[in-house]
PDB file of N, CA and C in Angstrom:
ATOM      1  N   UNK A   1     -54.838  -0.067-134.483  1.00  0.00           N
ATOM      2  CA  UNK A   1     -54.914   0.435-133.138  1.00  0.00           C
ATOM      3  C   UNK A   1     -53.641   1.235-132.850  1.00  0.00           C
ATOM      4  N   UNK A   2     -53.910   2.422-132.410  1.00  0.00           N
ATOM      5  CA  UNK A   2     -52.632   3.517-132.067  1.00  0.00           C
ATOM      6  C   UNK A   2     -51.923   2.844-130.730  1.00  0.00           C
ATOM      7  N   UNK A   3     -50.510   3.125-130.323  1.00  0.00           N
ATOM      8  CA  UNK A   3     -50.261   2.763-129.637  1.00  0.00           C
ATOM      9  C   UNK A   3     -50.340   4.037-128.148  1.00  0.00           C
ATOM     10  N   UNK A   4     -50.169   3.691-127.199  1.00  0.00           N
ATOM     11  CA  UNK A   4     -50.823   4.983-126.263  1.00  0.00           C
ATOM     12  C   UNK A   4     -49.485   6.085-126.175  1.00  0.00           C
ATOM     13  N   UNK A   5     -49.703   6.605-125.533  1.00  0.00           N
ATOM     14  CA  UNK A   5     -48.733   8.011-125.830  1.00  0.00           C
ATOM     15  C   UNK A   5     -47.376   7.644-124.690  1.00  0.00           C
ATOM     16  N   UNK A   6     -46.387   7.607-124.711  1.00  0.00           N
ATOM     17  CA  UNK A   6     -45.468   7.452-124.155  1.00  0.00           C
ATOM     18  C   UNK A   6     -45.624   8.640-122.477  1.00  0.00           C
ATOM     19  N   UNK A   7     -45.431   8.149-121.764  1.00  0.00           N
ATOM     20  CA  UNK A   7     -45.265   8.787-120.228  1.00  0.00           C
ATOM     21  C   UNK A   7     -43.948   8.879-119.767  1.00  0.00           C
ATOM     22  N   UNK A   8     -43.581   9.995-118.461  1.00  0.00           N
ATOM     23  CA  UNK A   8     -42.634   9.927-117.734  1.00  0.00           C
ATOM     24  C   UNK A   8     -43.395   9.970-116.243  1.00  0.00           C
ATOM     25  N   UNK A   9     -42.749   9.382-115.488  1.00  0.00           N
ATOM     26  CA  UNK A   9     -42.959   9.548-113.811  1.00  0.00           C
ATOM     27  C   UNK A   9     -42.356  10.893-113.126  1.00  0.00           C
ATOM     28  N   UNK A  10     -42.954  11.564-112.719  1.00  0.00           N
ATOM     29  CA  UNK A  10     -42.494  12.605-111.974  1.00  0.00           C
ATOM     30  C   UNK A  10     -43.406  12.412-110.502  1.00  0.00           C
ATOM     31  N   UNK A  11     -42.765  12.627-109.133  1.00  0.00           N
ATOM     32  CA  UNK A  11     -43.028  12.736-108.040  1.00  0.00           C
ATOM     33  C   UNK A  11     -43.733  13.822-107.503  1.00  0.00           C
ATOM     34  N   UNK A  12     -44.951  13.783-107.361  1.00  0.00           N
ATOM     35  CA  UNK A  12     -45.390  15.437-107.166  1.00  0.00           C
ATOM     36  C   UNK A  12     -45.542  15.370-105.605  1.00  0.00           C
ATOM     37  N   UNK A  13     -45.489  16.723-105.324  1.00  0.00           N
ATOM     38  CA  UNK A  13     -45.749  17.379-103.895  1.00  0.00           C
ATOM     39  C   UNK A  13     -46.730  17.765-103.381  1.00  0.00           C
ATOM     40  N   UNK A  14     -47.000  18.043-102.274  1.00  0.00           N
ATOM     41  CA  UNK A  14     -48.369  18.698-102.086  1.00  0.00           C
ATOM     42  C   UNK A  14     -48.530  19.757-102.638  1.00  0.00           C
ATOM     43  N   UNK A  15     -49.529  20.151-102.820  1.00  0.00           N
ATOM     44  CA  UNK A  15     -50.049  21.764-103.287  1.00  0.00           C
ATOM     45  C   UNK A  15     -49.794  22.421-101.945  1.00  0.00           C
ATOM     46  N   UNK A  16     -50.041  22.056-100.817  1.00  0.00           N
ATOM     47  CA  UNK A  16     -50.308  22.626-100.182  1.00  0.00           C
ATOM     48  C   UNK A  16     -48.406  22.926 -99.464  1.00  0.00           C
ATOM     49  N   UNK A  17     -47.821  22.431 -99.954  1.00  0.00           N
ATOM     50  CA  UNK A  17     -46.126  22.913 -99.691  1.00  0.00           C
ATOM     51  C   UNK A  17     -45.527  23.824-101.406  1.00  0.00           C
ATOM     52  N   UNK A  18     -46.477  23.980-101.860  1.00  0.00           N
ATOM     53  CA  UNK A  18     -46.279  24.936-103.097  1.00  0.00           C
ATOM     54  C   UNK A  18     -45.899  26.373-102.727  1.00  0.00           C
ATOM     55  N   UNK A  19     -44.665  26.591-103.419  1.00  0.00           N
ATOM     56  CA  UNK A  19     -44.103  28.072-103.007  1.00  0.00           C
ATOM     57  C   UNK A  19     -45.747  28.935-103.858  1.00  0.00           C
ATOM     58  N   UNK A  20     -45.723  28.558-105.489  1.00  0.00           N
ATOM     59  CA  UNK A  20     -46.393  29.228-106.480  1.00  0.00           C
ATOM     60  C   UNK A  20     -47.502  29.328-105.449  1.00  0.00           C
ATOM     61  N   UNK A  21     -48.170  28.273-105.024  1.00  0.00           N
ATOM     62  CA  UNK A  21     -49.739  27.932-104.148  1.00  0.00           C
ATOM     63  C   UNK A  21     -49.391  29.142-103.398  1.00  0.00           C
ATOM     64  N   UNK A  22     -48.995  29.254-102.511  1.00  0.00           N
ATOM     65  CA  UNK A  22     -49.395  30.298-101.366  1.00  0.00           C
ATOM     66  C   UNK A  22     -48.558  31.447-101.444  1.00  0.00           C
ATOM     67  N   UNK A  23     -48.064  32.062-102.971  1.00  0.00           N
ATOM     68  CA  UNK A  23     -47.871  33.123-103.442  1.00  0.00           C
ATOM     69  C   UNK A  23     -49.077  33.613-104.000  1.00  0.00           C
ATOM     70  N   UNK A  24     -49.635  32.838-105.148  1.00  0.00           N
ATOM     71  CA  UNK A  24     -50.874  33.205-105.653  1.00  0.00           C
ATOM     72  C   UNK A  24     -51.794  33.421-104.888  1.00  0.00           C
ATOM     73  N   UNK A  25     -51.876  32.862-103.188  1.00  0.00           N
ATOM     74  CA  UNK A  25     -53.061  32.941-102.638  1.00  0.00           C
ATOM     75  C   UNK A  25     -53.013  34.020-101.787  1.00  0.00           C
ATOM     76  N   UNK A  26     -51.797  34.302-101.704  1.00  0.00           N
ATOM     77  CA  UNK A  26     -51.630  36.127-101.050  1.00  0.00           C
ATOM     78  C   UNK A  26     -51.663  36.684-101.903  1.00  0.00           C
ATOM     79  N   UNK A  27     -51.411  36.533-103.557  1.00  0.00           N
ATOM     80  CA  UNK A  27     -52.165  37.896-103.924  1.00  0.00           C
ATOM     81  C   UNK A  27     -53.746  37.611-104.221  1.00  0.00           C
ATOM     82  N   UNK A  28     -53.954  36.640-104.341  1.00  0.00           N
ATOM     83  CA  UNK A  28     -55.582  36.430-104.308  1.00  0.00           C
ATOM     84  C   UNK A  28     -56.533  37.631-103.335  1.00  0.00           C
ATOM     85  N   UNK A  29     -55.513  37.757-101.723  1.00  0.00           N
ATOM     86  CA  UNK A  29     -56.137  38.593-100.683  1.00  0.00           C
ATOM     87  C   UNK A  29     -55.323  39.528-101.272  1.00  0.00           C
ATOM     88  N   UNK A  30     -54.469  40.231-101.503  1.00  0.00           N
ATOM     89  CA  UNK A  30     -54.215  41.501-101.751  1.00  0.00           C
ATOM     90  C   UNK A  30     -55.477  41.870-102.898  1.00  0.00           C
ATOM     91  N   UNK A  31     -55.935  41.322-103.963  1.00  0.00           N
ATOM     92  CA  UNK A  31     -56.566  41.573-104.775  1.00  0.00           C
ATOM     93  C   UNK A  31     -57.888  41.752-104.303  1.00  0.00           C
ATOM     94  N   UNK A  32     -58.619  40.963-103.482  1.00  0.00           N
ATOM     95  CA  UNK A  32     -59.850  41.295-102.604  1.00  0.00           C
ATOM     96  C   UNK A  32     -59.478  42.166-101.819  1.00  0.00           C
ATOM     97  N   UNK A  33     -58.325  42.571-101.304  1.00  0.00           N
ATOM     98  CA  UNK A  33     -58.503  44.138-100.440  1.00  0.00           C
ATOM     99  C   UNK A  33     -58.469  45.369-101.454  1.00  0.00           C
ATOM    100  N   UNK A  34     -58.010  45.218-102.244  1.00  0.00           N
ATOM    101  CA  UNK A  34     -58.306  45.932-103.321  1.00  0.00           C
ATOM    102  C   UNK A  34     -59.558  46.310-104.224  1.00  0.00           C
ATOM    103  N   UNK A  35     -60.451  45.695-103.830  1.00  0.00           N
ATOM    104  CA  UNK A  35     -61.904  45.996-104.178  1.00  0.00           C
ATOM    105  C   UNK A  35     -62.372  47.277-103.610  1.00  0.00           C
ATOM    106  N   UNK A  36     -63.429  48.246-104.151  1.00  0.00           N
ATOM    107  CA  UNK A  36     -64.124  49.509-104.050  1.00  0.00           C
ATOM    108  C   UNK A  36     -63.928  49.385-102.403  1.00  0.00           C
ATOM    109  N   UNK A  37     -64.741  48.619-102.216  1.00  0.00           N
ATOM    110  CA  UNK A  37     -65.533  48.753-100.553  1.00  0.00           C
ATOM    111  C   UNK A  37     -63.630  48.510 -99.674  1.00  0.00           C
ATOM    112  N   UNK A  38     -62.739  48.051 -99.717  1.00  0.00           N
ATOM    113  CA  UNK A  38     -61.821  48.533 -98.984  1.00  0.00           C
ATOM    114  C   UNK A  38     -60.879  48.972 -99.495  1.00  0.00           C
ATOM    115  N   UNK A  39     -60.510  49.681-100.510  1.00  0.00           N
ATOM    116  CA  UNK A  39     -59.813  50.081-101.511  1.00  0.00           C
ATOM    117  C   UNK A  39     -58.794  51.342-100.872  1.00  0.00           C
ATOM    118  N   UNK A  40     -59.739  52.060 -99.671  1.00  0.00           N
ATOM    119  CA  UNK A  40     -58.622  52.562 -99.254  1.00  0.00           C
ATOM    120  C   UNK A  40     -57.596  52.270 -97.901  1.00  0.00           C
ATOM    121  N   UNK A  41     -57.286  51.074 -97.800  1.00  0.00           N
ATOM    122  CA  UNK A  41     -56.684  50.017 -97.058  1.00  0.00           C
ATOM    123  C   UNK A  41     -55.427  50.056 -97.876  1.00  0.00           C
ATOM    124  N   UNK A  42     -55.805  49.877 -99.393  1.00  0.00           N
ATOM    125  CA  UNK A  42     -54.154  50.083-100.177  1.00  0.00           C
ATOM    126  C   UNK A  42     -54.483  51.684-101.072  1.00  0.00           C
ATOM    127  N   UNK A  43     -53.396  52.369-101.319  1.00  0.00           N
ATOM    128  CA  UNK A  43     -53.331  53.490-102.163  1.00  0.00           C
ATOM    129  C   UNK A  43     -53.905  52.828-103.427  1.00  0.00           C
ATOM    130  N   UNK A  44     -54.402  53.344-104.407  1.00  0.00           N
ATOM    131  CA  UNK A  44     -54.424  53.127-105.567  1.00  0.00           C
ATOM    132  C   UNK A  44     -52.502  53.135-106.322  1.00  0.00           C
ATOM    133  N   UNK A  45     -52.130  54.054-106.055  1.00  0.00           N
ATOM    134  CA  UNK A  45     -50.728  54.414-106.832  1.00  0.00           C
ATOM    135  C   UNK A  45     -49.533  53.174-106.739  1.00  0.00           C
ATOM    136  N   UNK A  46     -50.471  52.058-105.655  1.00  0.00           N
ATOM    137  CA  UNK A  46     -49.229  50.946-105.717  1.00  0.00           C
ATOM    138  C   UNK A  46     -49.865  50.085-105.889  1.00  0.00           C
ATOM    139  N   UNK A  47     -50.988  50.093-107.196  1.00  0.00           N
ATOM    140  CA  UNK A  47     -51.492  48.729-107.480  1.00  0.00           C
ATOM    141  C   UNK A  47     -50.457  48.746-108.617  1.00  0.00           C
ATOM    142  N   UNK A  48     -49.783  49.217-109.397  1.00  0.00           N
ATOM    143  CA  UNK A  48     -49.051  49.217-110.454  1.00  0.00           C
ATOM    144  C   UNK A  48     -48.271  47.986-110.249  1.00  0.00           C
ATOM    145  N   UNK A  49     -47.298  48.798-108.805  1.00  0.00           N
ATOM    146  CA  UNK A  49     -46.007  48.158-108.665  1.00  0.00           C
ATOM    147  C   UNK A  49     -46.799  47.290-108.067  1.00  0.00           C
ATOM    148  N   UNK A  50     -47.650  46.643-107.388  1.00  0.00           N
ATOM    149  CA  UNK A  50     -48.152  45.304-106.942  1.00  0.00           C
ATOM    150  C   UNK A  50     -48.222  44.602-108.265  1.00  0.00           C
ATOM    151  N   UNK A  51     -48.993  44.718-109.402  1.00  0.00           N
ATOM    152  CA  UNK A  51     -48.838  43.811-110.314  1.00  0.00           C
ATOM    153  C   UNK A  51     -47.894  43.865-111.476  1.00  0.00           C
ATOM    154  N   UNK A  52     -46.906  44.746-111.489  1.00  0.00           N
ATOM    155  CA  UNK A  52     -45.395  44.157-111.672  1.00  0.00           C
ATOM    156  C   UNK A  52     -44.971  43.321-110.995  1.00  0.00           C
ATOM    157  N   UNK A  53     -44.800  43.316-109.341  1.00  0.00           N
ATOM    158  CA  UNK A  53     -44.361  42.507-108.885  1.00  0.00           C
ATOM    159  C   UNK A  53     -44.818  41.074-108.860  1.00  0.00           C
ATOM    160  N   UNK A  54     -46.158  41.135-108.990  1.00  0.00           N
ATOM    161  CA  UNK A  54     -46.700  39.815-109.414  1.00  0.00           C
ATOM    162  C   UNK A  54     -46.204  39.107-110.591  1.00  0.00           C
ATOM    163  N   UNK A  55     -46.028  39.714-111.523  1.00  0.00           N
ATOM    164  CA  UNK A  55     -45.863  38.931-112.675  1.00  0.00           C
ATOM    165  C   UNK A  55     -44.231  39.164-112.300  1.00  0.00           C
ATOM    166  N   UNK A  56     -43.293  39.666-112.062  1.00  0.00           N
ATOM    167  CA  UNK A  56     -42.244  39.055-111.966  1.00  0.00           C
ATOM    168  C   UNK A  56     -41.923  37.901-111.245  1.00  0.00           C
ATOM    169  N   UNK A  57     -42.875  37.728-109.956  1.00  0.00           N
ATOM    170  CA  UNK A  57     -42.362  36.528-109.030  1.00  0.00           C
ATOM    171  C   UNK A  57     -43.239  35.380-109.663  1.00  0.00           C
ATOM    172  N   UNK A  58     -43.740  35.797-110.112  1.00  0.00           N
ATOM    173  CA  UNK A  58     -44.467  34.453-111.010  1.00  0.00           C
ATOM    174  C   UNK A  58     -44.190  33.562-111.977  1.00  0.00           C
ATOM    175  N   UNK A  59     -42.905  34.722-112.705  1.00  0.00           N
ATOM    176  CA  UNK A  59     -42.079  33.946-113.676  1.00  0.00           C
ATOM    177  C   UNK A  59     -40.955  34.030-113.219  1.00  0.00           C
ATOM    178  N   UNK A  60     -40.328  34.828-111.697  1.00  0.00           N
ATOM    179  CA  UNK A  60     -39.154  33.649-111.406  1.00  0.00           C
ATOM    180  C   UNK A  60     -39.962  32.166-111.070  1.00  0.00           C
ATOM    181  N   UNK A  61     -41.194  32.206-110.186  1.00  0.00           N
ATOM    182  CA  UNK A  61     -41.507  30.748-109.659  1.00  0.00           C
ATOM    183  C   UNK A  61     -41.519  30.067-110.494  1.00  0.00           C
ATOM    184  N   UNK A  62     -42.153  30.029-111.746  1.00  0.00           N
ATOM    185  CA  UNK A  62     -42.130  29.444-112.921  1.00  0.00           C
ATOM    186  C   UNK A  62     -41.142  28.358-113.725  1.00  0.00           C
ATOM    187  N   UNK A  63     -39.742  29.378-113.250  1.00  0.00           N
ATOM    188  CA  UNK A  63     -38.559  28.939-113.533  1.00  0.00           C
ATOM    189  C   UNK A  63     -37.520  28.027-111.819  1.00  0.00           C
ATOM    190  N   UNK A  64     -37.896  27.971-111.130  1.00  0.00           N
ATOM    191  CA  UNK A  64     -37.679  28.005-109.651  1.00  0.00           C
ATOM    192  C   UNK A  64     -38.723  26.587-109.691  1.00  0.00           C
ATOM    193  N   UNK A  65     -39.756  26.422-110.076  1.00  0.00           N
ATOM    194  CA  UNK A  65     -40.616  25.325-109.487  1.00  0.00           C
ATOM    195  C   UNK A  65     -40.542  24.376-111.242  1.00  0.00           C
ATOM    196  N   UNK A  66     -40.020  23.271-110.610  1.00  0.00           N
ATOM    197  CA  UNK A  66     -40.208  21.907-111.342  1.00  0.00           C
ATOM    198  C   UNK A  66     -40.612  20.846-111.307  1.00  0.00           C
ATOM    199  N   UNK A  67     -41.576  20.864-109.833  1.00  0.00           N
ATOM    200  CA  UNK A  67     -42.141  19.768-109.457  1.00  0.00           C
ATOM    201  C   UNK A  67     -43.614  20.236-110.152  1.00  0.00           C
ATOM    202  N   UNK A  68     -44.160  18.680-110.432  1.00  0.00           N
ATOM    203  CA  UNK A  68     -46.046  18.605-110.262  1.00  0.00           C
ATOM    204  C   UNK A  68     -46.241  19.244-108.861  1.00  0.00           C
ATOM    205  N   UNK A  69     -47.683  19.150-108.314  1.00  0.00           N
ATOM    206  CA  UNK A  69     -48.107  19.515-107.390  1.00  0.00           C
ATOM    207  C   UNK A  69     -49.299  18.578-107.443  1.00  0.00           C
ATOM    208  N   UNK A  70     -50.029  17.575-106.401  1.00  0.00           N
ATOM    209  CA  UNK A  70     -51.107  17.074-106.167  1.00  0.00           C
ATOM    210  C   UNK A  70     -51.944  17.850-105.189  1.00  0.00           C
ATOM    211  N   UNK A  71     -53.356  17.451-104.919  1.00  0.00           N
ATOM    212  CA  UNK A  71     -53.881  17.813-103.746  1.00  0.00           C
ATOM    213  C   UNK A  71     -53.157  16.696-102.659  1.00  0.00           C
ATOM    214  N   UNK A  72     -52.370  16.484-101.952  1.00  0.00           N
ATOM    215  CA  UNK A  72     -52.222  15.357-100.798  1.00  0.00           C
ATOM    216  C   UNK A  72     -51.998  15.848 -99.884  1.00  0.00           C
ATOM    217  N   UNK A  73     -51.352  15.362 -98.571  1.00  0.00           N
ATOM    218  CA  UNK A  73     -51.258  15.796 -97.108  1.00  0.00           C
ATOM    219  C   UNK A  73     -49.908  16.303 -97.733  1.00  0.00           C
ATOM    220  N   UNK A  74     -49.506  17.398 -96.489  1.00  0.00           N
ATOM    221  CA  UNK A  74     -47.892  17.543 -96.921  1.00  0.00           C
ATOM    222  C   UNK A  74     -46.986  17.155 -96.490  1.00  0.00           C
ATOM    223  N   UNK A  75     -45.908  17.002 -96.864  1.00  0.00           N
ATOM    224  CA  UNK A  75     -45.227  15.916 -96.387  1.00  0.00           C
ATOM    225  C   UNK A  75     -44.654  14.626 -97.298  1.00  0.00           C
ATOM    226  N   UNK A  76     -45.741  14.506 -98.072  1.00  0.00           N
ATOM    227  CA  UNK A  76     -46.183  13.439 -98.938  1.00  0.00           C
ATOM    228  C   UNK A  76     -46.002  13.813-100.352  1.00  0.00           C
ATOM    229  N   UNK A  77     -46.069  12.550-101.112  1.00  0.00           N
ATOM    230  CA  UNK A  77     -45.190  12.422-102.569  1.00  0.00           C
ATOM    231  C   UNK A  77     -46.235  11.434-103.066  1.00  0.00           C
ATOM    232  N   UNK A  78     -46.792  11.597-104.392  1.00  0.00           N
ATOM    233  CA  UNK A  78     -47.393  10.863-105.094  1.00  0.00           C
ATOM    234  C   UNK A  78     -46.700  10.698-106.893  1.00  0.00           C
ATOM    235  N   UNK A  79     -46.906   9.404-107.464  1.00  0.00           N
ATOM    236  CA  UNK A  79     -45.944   9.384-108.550  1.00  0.00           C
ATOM    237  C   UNK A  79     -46.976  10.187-109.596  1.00  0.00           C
ATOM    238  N   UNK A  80     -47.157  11.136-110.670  1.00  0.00           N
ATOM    239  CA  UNK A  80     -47.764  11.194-111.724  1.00  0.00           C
ATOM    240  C   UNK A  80     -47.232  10.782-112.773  1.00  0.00           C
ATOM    241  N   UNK A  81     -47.990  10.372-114.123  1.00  0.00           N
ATOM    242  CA  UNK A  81     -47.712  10.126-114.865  1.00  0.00           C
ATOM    243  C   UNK A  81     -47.994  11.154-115.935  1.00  0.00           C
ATOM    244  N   UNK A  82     -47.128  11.754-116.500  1.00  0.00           N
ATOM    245  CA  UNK A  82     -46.710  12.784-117.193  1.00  0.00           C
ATOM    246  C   UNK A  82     -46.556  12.431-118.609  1.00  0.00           C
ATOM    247  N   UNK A  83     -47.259  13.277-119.634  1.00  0.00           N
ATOM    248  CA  UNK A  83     -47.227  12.504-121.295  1.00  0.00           C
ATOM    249  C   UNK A  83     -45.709  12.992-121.737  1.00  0.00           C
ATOM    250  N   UNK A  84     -45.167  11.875-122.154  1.00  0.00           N
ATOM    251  CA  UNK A  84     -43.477  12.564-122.691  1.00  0.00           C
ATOM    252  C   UNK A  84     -43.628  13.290-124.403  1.00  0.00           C
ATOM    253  N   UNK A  85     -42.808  14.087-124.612  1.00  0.00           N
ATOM    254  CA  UNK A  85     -43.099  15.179-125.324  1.00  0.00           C
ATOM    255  C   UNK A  85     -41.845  15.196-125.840  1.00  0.00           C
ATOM    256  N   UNK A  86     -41.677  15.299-126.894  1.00  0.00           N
ATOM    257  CA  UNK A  86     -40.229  15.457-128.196  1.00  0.00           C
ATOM    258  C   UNK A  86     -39.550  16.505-128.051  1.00  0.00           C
ATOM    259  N   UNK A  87     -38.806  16.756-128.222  1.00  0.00           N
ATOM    260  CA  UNK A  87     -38.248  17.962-128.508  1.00  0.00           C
ATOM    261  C   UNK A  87     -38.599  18.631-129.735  1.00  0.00           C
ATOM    262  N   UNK A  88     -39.062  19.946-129.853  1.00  0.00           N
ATOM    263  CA  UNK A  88     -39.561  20.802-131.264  1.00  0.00           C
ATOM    264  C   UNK A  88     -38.561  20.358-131.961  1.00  0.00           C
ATOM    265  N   UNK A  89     -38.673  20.589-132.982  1.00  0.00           N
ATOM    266  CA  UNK A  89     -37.827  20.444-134.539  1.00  0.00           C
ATOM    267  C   UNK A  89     -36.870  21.704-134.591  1.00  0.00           C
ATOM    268  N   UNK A  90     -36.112  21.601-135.132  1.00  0.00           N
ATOM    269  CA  UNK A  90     -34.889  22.732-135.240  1.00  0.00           C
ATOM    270  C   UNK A  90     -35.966  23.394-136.146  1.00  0.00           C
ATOM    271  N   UNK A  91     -35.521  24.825-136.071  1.00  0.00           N
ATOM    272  CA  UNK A  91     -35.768  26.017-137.079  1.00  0.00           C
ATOM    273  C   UNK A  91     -35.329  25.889-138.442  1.00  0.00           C
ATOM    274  N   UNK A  92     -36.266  25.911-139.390  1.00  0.00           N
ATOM    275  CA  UNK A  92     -35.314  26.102-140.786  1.00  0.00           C
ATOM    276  C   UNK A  92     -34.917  26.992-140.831  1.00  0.00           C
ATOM    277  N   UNK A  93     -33.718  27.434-141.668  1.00  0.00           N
ATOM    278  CA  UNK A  93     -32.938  28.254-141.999  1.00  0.00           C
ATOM    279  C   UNK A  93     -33.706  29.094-143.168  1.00  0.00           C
ATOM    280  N   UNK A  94     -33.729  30.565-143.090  1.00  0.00           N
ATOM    281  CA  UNK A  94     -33.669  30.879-143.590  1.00  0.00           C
ATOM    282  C   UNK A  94     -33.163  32.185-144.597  1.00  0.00           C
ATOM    283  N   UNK A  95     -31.723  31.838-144.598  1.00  0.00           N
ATOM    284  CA  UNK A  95     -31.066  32.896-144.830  1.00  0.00           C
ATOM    285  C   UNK A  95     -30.374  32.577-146.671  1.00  0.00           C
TER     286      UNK A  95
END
């Protein structure tokens, strides 16, 4: 019999106090105004820089957010249990 996988506790937050959550969900609506039927609401020429800017604030949040996130009220903290994970193996050398 295997033994079960080792865990850590981390405290998660609401989703609903998620910076990432209600970044992604404004561009969710920028991206539906961006459809044919209201398309000219935004220029075409700054969907570029809209999704540069997306993917940059996405991987600062990325780096910026270290909490879990649950569905709960906000305000509120629930414990998860998180599978603990090794550190990779050094690189062999190969020189």
């Amino acid at each position: 019999m295997s033994d079960p996988q080792p865990t850590v506790t981390y405290w998660a937050v609401s989703v609903f106090s998620s910076r990432t959550m209600w970044f992604n969900a404004a561009n969710l609506v920028l991206a539906a105004l961006s459809l044919t039927e209201v398309a000219t609401l935004i220029p075409p020429r700054f969907l570029p820089l809209q999704l540069a800017a997306v993917a940059f604030i996405n991987m600062w949040l990325r780096q910026a957010t270290v909490r879990p996130v649950a569905l709960i009220a906000p305000g509120e903290t629930k414990a998860v249990a998180v599978p603990k994970i090794d550190p990779p193996a050094p690189p062999g050398v190969t020189d």
